[in-house]
C-alpha atoms as a PDB file:
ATOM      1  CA  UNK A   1       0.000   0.000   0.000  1.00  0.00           C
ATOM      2  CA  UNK A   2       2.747   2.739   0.916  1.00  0.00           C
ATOM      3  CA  UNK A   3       4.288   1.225  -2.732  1.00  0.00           C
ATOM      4  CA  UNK A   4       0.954   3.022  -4.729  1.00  0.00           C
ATOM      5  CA  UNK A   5       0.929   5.851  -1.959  1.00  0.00           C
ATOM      6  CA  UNK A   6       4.578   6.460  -3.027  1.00  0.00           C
ATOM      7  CA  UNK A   7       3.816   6.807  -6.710  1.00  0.00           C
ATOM      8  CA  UNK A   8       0.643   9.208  -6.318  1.00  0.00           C
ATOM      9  CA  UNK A   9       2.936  11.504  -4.309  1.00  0.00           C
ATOM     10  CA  UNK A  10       5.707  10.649  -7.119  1.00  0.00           C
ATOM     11  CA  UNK A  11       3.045  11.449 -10.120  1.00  0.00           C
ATOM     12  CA  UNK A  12       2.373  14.953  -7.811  1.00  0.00           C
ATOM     13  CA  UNK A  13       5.472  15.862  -7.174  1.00  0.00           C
ATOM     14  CA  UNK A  14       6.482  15.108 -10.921  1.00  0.00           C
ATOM     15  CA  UNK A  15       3.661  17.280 -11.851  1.00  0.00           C
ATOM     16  CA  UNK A  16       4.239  20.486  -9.933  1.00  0.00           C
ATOM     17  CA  UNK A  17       7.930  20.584 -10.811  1.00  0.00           C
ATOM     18  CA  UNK A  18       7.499  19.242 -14.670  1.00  0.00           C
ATOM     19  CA  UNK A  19       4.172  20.657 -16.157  1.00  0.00           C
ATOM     20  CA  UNK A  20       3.890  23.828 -13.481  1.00  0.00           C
ATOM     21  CA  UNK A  21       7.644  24.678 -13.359  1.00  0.00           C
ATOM     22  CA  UNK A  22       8.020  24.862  -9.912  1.00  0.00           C
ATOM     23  CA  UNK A  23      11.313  25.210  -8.304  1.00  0.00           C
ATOM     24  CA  UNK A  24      10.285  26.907  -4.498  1.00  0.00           C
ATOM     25  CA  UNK A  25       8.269  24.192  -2.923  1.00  0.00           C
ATOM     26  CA  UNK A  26       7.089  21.650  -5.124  1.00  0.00           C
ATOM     27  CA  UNK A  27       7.031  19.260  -1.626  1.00  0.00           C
ATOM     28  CA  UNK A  28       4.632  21.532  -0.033  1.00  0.00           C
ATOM     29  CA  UNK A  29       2.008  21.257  -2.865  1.00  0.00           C
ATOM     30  CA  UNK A  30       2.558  17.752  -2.751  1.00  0.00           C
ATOM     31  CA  UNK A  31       1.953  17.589   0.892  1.00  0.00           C
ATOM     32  CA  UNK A  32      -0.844  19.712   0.283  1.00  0.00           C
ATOM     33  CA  UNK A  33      -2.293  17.904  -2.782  1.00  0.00           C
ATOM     34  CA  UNK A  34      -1.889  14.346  -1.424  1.00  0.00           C
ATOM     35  CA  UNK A  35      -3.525  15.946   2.010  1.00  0.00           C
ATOM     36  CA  UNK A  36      -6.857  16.972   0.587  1.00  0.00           C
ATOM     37  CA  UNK A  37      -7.176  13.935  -1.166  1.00  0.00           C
ATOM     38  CA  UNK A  38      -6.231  11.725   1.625  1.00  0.00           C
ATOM     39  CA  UNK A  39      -9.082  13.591   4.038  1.00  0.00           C
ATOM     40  CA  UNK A  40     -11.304  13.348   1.411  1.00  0.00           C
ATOM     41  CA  UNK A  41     -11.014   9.821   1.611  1.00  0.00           C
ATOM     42  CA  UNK A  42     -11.101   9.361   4.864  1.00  0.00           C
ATOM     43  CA  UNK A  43     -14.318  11.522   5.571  1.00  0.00           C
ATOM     44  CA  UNK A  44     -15.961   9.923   2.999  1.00  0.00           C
ATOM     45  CA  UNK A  45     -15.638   6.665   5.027  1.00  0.00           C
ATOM     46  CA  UNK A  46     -16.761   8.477   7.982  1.00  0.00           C
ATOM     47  CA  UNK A  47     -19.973   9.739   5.824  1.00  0.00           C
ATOM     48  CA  UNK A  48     -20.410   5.977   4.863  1.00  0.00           C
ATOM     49  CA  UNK A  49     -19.815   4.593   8.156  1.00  0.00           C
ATOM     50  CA  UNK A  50     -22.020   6.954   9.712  1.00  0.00           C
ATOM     51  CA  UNK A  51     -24.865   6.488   7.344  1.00  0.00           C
ATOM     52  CA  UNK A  52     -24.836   2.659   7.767  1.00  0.00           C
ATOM     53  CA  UNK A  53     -25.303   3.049  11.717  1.00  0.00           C
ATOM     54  CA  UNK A  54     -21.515   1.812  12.372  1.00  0.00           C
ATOM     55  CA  UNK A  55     -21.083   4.826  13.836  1.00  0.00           C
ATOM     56  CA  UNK A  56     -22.876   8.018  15.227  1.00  0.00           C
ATOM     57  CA  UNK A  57     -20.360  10.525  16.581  1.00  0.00           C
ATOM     58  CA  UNK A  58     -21.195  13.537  14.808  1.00  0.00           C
ATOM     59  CA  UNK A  59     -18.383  16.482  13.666  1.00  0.00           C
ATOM     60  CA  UNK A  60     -17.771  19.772  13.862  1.00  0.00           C
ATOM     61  CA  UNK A  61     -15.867  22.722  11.942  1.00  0.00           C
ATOM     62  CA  UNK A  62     -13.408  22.123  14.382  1.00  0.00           C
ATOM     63  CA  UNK A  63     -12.760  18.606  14.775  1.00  0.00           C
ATOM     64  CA  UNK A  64     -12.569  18.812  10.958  1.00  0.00           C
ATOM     65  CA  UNK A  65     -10.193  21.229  10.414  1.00  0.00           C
ATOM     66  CA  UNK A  66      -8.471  19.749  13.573  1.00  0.00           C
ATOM     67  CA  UNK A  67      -7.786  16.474  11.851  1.00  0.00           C
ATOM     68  CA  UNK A  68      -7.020  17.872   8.664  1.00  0.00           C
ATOM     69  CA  UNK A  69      -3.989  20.015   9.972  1.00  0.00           C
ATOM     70  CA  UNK A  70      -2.765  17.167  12.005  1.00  0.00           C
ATOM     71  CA  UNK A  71      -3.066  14.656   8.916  1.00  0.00           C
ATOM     72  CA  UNK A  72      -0.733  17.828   6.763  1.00  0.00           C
ATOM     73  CA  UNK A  73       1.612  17.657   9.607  1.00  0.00           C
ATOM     74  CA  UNK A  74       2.135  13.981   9.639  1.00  0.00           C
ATOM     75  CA  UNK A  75       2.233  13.352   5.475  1.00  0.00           C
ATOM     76  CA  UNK A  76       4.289  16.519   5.110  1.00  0.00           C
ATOM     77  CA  UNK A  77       7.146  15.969   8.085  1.00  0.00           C
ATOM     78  CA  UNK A  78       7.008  12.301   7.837  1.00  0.00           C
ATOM     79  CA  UNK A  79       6.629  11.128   4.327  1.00  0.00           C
ATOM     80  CA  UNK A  80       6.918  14.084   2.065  1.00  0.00           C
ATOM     81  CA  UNK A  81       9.830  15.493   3.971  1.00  0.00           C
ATOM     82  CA  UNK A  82      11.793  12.953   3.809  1.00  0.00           C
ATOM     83  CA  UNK A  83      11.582  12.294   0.113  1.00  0.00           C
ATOM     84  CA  UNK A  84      11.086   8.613   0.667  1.00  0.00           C
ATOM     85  CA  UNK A  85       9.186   8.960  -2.867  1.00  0.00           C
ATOM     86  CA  UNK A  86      11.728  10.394  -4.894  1.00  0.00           C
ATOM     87  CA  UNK A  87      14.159   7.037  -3.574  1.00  0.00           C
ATOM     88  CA  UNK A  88      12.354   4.828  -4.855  1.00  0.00           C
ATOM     89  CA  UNK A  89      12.980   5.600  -8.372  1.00  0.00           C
ATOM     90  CA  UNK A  90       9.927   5.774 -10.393  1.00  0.00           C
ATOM     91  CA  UNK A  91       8.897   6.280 -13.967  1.00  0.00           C
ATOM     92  CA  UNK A  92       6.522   8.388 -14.987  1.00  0.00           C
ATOM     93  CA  UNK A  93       4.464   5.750 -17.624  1.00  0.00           C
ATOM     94  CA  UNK A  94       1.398   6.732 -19.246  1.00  0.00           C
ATOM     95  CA  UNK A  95      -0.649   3.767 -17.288  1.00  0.00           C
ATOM     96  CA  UNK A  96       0.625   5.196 -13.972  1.00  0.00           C
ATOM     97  CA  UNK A  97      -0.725   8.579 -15.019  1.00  0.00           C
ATOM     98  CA  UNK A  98      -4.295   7.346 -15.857  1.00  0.00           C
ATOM     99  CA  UNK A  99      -4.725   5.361 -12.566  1.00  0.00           C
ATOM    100  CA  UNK A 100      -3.837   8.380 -10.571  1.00  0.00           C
ATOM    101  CA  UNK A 101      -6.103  10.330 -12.821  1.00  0.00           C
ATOM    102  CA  UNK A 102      -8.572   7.127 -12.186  1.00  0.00           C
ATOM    103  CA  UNK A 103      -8.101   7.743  -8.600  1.00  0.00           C
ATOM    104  CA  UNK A 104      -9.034  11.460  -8.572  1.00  0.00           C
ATOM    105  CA  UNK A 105     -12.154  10.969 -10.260  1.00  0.00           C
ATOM    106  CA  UNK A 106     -12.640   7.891  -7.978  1.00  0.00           C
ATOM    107  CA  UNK A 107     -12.206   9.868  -4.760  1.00  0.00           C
ATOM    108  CA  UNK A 108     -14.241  13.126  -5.955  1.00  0.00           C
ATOM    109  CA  UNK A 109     -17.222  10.557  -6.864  1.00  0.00           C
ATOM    110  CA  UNK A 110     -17.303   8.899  -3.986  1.00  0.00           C
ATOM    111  CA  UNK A 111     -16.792  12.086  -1.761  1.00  0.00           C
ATOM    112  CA  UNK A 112     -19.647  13.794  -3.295  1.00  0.00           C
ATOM    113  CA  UNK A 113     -22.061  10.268  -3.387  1.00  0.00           C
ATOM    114  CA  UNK A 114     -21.295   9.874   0.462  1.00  0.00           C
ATOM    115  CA  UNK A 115     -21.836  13.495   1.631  1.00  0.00           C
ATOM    116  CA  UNK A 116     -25.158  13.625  -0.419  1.00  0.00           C
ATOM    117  CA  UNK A 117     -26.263  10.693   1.406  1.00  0.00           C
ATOM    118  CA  UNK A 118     -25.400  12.343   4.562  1.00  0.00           C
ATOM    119  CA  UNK A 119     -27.194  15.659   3.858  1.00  0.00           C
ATOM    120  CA  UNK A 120     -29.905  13.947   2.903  1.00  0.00           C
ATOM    121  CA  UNK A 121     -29.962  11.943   6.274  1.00  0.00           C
ATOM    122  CA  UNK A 122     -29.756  14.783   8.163  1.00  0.00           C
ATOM    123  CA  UNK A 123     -32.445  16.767   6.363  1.00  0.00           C
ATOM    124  CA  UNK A 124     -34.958  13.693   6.820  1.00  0.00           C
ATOM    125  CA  UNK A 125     -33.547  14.097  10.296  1.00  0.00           C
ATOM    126  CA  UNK A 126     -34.287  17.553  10.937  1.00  0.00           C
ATOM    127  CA  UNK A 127     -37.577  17.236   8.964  1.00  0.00           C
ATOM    128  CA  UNK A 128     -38.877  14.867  11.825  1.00  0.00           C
ATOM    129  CA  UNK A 129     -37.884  17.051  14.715  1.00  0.00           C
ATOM    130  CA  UNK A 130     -39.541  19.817  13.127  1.00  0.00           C
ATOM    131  CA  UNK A 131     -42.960  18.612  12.548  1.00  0.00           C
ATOM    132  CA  UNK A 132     -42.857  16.290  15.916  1.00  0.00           C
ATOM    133  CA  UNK A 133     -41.975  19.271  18.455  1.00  0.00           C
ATOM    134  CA  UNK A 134     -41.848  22.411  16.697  1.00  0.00           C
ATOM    135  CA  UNK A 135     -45.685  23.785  17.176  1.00  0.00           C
ATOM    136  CA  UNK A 136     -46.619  27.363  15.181  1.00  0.00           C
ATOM    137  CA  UNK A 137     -47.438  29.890  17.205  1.00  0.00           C
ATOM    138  CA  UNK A 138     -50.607  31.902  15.838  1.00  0.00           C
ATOM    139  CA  UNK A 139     -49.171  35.055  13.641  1.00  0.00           C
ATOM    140  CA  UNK A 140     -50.338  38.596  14.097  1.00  0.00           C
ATOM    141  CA  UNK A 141     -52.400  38.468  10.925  1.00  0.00           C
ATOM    142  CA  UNK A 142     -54.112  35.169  12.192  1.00  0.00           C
ATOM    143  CA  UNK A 143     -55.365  36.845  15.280  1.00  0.00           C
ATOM    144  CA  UNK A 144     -56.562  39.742  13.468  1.00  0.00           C
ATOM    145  CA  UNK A 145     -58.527  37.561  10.835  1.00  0.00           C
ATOM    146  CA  UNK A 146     -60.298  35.737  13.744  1.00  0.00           C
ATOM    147  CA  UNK A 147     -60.827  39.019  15.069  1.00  0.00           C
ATOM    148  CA  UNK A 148     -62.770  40.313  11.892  1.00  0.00           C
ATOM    149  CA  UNK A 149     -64.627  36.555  11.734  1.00  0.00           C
ATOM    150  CA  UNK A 150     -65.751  36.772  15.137  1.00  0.00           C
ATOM    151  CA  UNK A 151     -67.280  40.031  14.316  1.00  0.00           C
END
C-alpha cells in the first residue's frame, strides 16, 4: 500500500515541478495535494460509516479542520519530507498517469455520493424534529382575521 501511496505523491510531485515549473516548494504542494485527497477519503468513510449506523459521533468545523492540519503535519514531516518517494525511483508511464487520474475521479465521486447521502440523512432528520416538536405559534395576521370573523 505505501508502494501506490509512493507513486501518487511521485506522479504529484512530478507534476508540480514538470508541467507547473516549480522550483520553491514543489514538496509543499505535494503535501498539500496528497492531504486533501487523503481527508477526502477518509471523511468519505466516515460519511459511509455513519450512514450505515456503524457509527454516530457527529463532527464539527473544528474537529474537521483539527484532523485535517494534524493529517498535513504527519504526510508533510514524515513522508513528504523525507523524500522517501523520490528514492524509490519511479517512472513516470502513461498507465501510472491514468490510474492516478482514475483515482481522482474515484475519490471526488465517492466524496460527493457519500456526503449527499449524509445531507440527505440529516435533512430527513431535521424534517422529523420539526414537525414532531416544533408547534406554530398563531401570527399577528391570524389573530386579526379571527378578530374580523368573530365580528
Amino acid at each position: 500500500m505505501t508502494k501506490i501511496y509512493y507513486y501518487l505523491l511521485f506522479r504529484i510531485y512530478r507534476f508540480y515541478a514538470d508541467v507547473m515549473k516549480e522550483r520553491d516548494m514543489p514538496l509543499f504542494y505535494t503535501s498539500a495535494v496528497s492531504t486533501v485527497f487523503l481527508f477526502f477519503n477518509l471523511i468519505s468513510i466516515y460519511f459511509l460509516l455513519e450512514n450505515s449506523g456503524f457509527i454516530s459521533y457527529g463532527l464539527n468545523k473544528y474537529i474537521i479542520l483539527f484532523s485535517l492540519c494534524l493529517l498535513w503535519m504527519l504526510n508533510h514531516f514524515l513522508i513528504v519530507k523525507n523524500e522517501f518517494f523520490l528514492k524509490m525511483n519511479y517512472a513516470k508511464k502513461p498507465l501510472g498517469g491514468w490510474l492516478v487520474i482514475l483515482y481522482i475521479i474515484f475519490t471526488i465521486i465517492f466524496s460527493i455520493v457519500e456526503v449527499n447521502k449524509h445531507r440527505e440523512k440529516l435533512l430527513n432528520e431535521k424534517r422529523f424534529d420539526d414537525t414532531e416538536y416544533i408547534k406554530r405559534k398563531p401570527s399577528l395576521e391570524g389573530k386579526i382575521i379571527k378578530w374580523f370573523n368573530e365580528l
